[in-house]
C-alpha atoms as a PDB file:
ATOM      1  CA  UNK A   1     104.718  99.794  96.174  1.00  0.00           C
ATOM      2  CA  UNK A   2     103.165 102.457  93.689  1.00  0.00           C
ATOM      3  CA  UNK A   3     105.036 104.198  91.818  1.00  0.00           C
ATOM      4  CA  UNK A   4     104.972 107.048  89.322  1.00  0.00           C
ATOM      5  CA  UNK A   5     106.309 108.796  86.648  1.00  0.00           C
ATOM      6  CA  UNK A   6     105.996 112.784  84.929  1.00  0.00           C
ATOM      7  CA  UNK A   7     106.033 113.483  81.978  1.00  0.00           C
ATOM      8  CA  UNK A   8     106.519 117.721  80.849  1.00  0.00           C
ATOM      9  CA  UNK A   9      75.331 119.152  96.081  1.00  0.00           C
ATOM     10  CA  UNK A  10      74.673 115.678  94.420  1.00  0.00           C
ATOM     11  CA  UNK A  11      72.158 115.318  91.560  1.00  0.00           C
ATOM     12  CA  UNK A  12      71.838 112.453  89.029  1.00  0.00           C
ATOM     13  CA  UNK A  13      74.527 111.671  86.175  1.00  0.00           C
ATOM     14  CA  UNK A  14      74.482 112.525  82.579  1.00  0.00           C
ATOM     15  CA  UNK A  15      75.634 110.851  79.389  1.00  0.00           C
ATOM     16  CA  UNK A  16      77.528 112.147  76.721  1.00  0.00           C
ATOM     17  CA  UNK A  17      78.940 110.896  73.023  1.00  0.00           C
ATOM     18  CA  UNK A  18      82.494 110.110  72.441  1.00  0.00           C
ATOM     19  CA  UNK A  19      83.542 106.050  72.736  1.00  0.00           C
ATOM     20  CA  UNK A  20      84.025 103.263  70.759  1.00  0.00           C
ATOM     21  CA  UNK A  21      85.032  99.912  72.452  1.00  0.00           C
ATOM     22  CA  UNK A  22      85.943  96.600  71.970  1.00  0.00           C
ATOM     23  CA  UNK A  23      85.571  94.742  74.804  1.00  0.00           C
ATOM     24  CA  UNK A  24      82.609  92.300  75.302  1.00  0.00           C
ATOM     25  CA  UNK A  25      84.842 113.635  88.668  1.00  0.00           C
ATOM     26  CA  UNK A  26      88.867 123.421  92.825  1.00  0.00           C
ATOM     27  CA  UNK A  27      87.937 122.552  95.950  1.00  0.00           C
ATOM     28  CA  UNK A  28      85.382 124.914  96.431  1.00  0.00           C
ATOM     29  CA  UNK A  29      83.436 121.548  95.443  1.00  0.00           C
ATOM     30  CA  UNK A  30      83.608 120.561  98.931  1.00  0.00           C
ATOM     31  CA  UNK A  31      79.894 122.836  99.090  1.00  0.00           C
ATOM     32  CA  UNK A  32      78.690 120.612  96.117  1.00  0.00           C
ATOM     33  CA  UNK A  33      79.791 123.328  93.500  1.00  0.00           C
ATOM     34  CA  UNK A  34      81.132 122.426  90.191  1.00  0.00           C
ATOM     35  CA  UNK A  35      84.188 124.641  89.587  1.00  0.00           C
ATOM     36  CA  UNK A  36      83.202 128.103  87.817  1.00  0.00           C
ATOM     37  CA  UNK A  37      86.821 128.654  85.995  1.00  0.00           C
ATOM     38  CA  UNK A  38      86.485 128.226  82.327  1.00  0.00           C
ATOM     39  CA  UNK A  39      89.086 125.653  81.512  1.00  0.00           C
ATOM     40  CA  UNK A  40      88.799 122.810  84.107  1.00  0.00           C
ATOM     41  CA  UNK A  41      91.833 120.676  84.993  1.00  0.00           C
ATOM     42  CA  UNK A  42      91.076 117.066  83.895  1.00  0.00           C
ATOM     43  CA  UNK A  43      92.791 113.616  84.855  1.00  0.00           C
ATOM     44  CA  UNK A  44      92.769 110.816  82.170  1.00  0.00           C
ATOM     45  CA  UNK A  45      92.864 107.587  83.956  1.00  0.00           C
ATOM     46  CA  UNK A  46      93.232 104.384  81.912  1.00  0.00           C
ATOM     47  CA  UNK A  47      93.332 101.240  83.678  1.00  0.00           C
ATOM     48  CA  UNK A  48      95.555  98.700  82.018  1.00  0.00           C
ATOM     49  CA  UNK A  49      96.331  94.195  82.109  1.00  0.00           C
ATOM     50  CA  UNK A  50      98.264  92.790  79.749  1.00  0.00           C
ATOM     51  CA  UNK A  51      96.865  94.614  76.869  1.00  0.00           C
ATOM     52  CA  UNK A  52      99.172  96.643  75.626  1.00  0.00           C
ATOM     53  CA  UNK A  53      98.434  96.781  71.851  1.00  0.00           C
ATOM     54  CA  UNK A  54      95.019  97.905  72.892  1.00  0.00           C
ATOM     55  CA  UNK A  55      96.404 100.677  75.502  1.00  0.00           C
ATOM     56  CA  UNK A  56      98.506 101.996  72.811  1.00  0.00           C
ATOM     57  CA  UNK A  57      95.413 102.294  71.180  1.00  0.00           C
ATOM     58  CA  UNK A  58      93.492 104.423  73.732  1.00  0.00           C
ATOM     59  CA  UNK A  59      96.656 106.217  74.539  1.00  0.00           C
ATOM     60  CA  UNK A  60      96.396 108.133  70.911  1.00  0.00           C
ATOM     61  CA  UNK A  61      92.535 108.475  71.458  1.00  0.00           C
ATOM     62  CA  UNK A  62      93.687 110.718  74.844  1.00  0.00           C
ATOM     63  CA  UNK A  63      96.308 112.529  72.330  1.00  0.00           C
ATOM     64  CA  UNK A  64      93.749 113.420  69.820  1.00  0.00           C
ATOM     65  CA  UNK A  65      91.044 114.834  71.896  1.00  0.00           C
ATOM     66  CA  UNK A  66      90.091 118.749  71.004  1.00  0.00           C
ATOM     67  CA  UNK A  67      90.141 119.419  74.896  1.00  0.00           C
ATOM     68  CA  UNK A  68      93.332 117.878  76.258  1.00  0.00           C
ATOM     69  CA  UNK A  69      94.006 116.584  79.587  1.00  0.00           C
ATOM     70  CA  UNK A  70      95.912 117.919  82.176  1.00  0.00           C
ATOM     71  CA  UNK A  71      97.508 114.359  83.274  1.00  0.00           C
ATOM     72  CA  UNK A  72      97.313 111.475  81.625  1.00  0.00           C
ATOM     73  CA  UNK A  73      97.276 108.797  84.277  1.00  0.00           C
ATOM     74  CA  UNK A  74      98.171 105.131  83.418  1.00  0.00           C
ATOM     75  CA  UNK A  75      97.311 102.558  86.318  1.00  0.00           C
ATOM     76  CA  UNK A  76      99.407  98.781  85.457  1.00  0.00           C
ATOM     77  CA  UNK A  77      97.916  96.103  87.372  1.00  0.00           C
ATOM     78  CA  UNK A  78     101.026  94.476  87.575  1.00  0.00           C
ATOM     79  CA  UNK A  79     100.947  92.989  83.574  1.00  0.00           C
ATOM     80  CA  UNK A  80     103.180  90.474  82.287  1.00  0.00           C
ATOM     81  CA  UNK A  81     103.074  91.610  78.440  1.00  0.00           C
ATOM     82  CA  UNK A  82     105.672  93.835  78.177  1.00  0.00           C
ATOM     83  CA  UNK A  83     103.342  97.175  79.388  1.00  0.00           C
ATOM     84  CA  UNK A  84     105.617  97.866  82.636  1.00  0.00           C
ATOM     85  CA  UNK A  85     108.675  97.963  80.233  1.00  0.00           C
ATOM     86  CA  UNK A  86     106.481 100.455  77.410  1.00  0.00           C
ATOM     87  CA  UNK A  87     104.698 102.674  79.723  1.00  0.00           C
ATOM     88  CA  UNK A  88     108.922 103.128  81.159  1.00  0.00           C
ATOM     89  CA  UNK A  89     109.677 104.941  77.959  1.00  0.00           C
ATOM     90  CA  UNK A  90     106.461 105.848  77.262  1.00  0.00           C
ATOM     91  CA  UNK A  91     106.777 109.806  75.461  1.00  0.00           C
ATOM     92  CA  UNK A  92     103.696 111.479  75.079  1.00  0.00           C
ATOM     93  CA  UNK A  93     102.913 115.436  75.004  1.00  0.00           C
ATOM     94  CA  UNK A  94     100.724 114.677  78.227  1.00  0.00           C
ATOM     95  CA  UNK A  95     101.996 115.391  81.615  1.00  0.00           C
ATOM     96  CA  UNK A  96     101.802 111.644  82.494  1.00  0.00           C
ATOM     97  CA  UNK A  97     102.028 109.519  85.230  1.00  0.00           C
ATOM     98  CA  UNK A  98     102.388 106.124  85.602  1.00  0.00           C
ATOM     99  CA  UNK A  99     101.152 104.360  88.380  1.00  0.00           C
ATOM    100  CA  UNK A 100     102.793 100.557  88.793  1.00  0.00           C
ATOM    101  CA  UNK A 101     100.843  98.318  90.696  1.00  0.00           C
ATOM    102  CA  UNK A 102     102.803  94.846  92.611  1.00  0.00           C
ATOM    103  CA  UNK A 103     100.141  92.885  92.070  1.00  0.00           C
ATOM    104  CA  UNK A 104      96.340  92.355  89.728  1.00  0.00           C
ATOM    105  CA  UNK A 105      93.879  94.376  91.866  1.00  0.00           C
ATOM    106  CA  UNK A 106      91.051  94.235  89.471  1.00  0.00           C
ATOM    107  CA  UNK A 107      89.488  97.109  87.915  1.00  0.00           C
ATOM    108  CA  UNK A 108      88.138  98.227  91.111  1.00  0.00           C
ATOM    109  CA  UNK A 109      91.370  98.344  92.523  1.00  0.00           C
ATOM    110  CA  UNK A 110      93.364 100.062  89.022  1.00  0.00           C
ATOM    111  CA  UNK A 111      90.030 102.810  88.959  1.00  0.00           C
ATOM    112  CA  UNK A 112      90.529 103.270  92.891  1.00  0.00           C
ATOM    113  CA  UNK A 113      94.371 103.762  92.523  1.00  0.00           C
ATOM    114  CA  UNK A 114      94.347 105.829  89.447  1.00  0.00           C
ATOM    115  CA  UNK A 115      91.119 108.042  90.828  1.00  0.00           C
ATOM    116  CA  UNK A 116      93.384 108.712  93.727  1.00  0.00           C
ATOM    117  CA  UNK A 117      95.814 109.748  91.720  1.00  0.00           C
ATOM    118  CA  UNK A 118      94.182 112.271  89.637  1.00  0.00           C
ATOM    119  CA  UNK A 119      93.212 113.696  92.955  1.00  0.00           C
ATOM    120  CA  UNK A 120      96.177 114.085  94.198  1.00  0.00           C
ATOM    121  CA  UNK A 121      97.109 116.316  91.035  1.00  0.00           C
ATOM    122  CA  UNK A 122      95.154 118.892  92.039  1.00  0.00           C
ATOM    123  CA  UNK A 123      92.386 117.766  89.236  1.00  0.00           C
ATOM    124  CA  UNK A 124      89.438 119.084  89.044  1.00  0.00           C
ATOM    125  CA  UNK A 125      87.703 116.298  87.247  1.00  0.00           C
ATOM    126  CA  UNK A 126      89.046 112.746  86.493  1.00  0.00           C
ATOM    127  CA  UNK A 127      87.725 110.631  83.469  1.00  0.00           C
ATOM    128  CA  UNK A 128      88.340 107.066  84.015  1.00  0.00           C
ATOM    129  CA  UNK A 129      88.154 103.925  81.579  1.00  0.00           C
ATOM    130  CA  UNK A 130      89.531 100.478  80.402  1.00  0.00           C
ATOM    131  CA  UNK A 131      91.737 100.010  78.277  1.00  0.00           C
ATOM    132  CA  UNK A 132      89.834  98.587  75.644  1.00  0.00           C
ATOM    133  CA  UNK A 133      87.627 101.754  74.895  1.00  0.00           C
ATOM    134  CA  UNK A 134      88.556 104.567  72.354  1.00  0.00           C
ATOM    135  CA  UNK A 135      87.289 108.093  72.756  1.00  0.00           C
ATOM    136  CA  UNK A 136      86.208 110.086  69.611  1.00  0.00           C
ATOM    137  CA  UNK A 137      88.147 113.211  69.470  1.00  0.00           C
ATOM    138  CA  UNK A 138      85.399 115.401  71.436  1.00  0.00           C
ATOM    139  CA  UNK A 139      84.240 112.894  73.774  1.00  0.00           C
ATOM    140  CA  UNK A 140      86.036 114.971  76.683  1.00  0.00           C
ATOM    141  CA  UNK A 141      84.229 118.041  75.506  1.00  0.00           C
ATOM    142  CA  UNK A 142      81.348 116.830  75.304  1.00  0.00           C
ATOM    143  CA  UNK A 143      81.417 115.469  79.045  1.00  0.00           C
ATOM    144  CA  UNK A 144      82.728 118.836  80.181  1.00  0.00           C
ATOM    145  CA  UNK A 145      79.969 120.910  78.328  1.00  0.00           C
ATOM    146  CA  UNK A 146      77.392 118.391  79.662  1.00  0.00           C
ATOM    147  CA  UNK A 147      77.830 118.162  83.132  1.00  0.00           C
ATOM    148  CA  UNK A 148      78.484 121.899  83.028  1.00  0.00           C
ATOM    149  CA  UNK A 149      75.403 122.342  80.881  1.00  0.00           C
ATOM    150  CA  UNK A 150      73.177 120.114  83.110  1.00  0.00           C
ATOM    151  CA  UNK A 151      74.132 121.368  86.445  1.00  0.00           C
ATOM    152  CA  UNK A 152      73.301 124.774  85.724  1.00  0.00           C
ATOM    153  CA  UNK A 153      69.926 123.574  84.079  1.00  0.00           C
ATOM    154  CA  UNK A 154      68.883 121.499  87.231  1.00  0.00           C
ATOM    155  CA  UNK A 155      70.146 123.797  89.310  1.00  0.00           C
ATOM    156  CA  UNK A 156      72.544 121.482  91.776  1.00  0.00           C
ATOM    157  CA  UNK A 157      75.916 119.869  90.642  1.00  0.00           C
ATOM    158  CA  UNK A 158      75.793 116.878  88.519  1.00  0.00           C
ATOM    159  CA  UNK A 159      77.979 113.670  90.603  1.00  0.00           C
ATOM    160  CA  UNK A 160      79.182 112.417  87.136  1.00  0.00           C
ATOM    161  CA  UNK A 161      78.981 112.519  83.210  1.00  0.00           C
ATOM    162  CA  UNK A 162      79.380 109.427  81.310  1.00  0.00           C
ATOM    163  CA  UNK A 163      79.495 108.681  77.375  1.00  0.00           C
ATOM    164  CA  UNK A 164      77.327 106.868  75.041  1.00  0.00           C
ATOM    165  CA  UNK A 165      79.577 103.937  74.356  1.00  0.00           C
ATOM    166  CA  UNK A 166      79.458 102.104  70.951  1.00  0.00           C
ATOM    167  CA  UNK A 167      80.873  98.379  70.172  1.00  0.00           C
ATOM    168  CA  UNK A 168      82.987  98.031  66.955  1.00  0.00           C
ATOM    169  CA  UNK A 169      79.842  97.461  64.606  1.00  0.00           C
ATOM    170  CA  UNK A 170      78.661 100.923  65.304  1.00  0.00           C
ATOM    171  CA  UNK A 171      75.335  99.731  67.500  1.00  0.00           C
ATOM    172  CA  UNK A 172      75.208 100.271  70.969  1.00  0.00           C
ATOM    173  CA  UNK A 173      77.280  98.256  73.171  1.00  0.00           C
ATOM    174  CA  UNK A 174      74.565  96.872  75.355  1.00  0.00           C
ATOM    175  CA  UNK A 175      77.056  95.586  78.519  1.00  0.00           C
ATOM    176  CA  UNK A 176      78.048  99.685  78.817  1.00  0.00           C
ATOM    177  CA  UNK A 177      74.816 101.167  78.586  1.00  0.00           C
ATOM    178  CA  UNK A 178      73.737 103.148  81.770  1.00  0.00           C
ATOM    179  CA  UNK A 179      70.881 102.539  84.059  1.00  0.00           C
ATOM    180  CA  UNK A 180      68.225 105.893  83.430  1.00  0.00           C
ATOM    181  CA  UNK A 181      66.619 107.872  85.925  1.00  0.00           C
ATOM    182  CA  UNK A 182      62.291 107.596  86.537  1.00  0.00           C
ATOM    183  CA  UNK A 183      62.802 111.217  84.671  1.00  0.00           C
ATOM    184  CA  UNK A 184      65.206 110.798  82.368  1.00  0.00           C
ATOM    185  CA  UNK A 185      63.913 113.101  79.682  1.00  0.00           C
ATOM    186  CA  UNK A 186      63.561 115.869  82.289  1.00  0.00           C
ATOM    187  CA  UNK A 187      66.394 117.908  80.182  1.00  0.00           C
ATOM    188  CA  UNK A 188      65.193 116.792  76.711  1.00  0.00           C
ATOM    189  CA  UNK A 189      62.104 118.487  76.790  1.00  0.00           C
ATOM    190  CA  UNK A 190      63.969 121.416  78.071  1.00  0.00           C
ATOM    191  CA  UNK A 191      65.602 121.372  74.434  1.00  0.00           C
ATOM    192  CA  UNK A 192      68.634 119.765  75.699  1.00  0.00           C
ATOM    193  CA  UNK A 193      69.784 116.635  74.738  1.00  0.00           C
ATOM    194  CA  UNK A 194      71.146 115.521  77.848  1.00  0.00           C
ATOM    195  CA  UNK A 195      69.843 112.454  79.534  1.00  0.00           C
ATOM    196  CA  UNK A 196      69.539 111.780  83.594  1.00  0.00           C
ATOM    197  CA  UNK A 197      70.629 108.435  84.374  1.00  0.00           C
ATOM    198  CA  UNK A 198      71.570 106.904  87.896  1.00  0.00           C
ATOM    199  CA  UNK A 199      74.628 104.408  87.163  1.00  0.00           C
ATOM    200  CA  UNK A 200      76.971 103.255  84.504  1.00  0.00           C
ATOM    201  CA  UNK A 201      79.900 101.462  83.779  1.00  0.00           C
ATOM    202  CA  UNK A 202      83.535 102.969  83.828  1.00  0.00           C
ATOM    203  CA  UNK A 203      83.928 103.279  80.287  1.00  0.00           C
ATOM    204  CA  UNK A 204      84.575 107.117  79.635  1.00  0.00           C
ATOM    205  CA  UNK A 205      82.630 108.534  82.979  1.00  0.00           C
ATOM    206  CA  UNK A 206      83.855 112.219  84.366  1.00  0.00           C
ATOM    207  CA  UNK A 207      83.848 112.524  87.739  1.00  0.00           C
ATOM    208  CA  UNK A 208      84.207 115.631  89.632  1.00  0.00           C
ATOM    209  CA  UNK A 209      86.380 116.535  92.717  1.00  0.00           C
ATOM    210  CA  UNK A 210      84.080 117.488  94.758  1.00  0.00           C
ATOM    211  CA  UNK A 211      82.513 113.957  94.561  1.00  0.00           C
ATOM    212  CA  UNK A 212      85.511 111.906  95.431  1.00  0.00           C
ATOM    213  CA  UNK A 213      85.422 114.301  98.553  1.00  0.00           C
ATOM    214  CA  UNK A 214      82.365 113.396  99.778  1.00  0.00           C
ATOM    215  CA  UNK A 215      81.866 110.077  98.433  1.00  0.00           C
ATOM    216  CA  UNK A 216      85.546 108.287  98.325  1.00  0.00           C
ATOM    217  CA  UNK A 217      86.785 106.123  96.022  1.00  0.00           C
ATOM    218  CA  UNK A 218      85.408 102.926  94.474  1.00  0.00           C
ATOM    219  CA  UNK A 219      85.657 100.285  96.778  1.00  0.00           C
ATOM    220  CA  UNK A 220      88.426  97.330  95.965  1.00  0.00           C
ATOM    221  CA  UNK A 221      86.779  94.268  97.260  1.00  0.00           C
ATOM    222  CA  UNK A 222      84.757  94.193  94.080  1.00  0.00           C
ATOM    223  CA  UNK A 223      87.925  93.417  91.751  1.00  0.00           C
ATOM    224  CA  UNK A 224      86.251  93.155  88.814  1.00  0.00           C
ATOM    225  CA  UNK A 225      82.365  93.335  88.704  1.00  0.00           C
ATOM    226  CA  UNK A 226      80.258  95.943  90.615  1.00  0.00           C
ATOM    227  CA  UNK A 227      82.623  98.340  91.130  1.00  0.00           C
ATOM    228  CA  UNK A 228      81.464 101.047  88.802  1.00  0.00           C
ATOM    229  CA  UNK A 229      77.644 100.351  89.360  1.00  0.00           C
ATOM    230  CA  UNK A 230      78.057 100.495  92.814  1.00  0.00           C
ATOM    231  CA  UNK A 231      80.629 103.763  92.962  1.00  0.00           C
ATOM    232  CA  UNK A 232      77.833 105.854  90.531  1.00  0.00           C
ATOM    233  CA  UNK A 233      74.548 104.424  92.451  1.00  0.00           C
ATOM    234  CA  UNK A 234      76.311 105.721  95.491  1.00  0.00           C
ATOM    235  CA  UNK A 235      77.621 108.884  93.878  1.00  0.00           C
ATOM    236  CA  UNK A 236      74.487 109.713  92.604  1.00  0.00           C
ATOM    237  CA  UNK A 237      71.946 108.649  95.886  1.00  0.00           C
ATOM    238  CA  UNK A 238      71.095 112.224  96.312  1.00  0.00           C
ATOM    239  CA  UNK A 239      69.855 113.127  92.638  1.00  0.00           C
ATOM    240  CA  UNK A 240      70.831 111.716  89.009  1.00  0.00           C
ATOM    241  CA  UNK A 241      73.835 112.209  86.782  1.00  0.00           C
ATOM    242  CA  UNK A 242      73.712 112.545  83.152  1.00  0.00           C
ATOM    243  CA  UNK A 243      74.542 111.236  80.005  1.00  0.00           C
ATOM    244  CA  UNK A 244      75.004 113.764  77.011  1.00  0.00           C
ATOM    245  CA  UNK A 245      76.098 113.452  73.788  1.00  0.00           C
ATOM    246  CA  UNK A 246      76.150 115.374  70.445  1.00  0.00           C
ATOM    247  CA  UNK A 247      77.257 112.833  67.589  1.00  0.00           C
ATOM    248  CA  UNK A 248      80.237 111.156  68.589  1.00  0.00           C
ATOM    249  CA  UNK A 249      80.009 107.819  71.300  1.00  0.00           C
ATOM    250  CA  UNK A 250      80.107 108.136  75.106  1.00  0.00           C
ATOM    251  CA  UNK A 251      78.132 108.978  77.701  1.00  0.00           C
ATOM    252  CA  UNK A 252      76.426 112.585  78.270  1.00  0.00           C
ATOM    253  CA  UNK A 253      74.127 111.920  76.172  1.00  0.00           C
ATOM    254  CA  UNK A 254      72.479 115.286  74.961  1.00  0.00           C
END
């Protein structure tokens, strides 16, 4: 049984900066819209296993960014490490809401349950990752800006925004780096430095609501490998997201 806890058109993905890791999307939006009000309502969503030094970690990454959530949503796939009894007394300034799974679904299965959540908040966008991945300060910005930014340039909403993720040595971590579109530059010569990609991993990717609407939630069966490749490929079937960035790691790369 889940349960929780509170706390007071398609087009191709983008990438934007904002994430550092460790580790080896109102319902207007039905129509394809992104929402037009200026402050968007965002879901968090860390997905957590028996890491809880590292989650504690990412927690105050989520409390320090410039654009706060609305809910911070914490998904436990069922840990043994002491995480069920922190996240209990977990205080935070973030409308939270902890979501207790009886047993390991994978990431798959934590992103699928926590994405639902969010939903079921009312938010407008969620931002999912692991919990081994640290968001600079203005990585949610910077994936709100450009998605917002490249849907209006293209013309069509975006299906997601993901970060430009580095490892700890400052390079690019490789495993996270997201599959580009043919025309991937299409916004860069446009002055923008947004790039179109088709897929990436769930390591700081903003997903709108108007997406999970039409496309569902990642599938479980994967557990652990696919998932996210899969969930943006089919997101984004009907034009590319984007990846934007500014100066800081994650994925809307700009």
């Amino acid at each position: 049984m889940n349960t929780a806890r509170t706390n007071a058109a398609p087009a191709h993905g983008v990438q934007t900066d904002g994430v550092q890791t460790d580790g080896v999307q109102a319902d207007a939006a039905r129509a394809g819209t992104p929402p037009t009000h200026a402050a968007p309502r965002v879901a968090a969503v860390i997905v957590t296993f028996n890491r809880l030094e590292k989650l504690k970690n990412v927690i105050s990454a989520i409390e320090a960014q410039t654009t706060a959530p609305a809910h911070l949503v914490i998904v436990d796939n069922a840990s043994t490490d002491g995480t069920g009894d922190y996240l209990a007394t977990l205080e935070t300034a973030l409308p939270l809401e902890v979501v207790s799974l009886p047993e390991n679904t994978g990431g798959a299965g934590g992103f699928s349950a926590g994405m639902r959540r969010g939903y079921e908040l009312g938010a407008d966008f969620v931002w999912v990752m692991d919990d081994d991945g640290y968001p600079r300060p203005d990585a949610l910005a910077l994936l709100v800006d450009g998605i917002g930014e490249a849907s209006e340039a293209l013309g069509h909403a975006v299906p997601f925004a993901c970060s430009v993720v580095l490892f700890t040595d400052g390079e690019i971590c490789e495993m996270n780096n997201p599959v580009p579109t043919w025309d991937w530059g299409r916004l860069l010569v446009k002055g923008r430095r947004i790039v179109l990609v088709e897929r990436c991993s769930f390591v700081s990717v903003l997903i709108p609501r108007w997406a999970l609407e039409r496309y569902g939630l990642p599938f479980k069966e994967y557990f652990i490998w696919f998932d996210d490749a899969e969930y943006t490929l089919r997101i984004s079937r009907e034009g590319p997201a984007c990846r934007s960035s500014t100066a800081s790691p994650c994925t809307t790369w700009v």
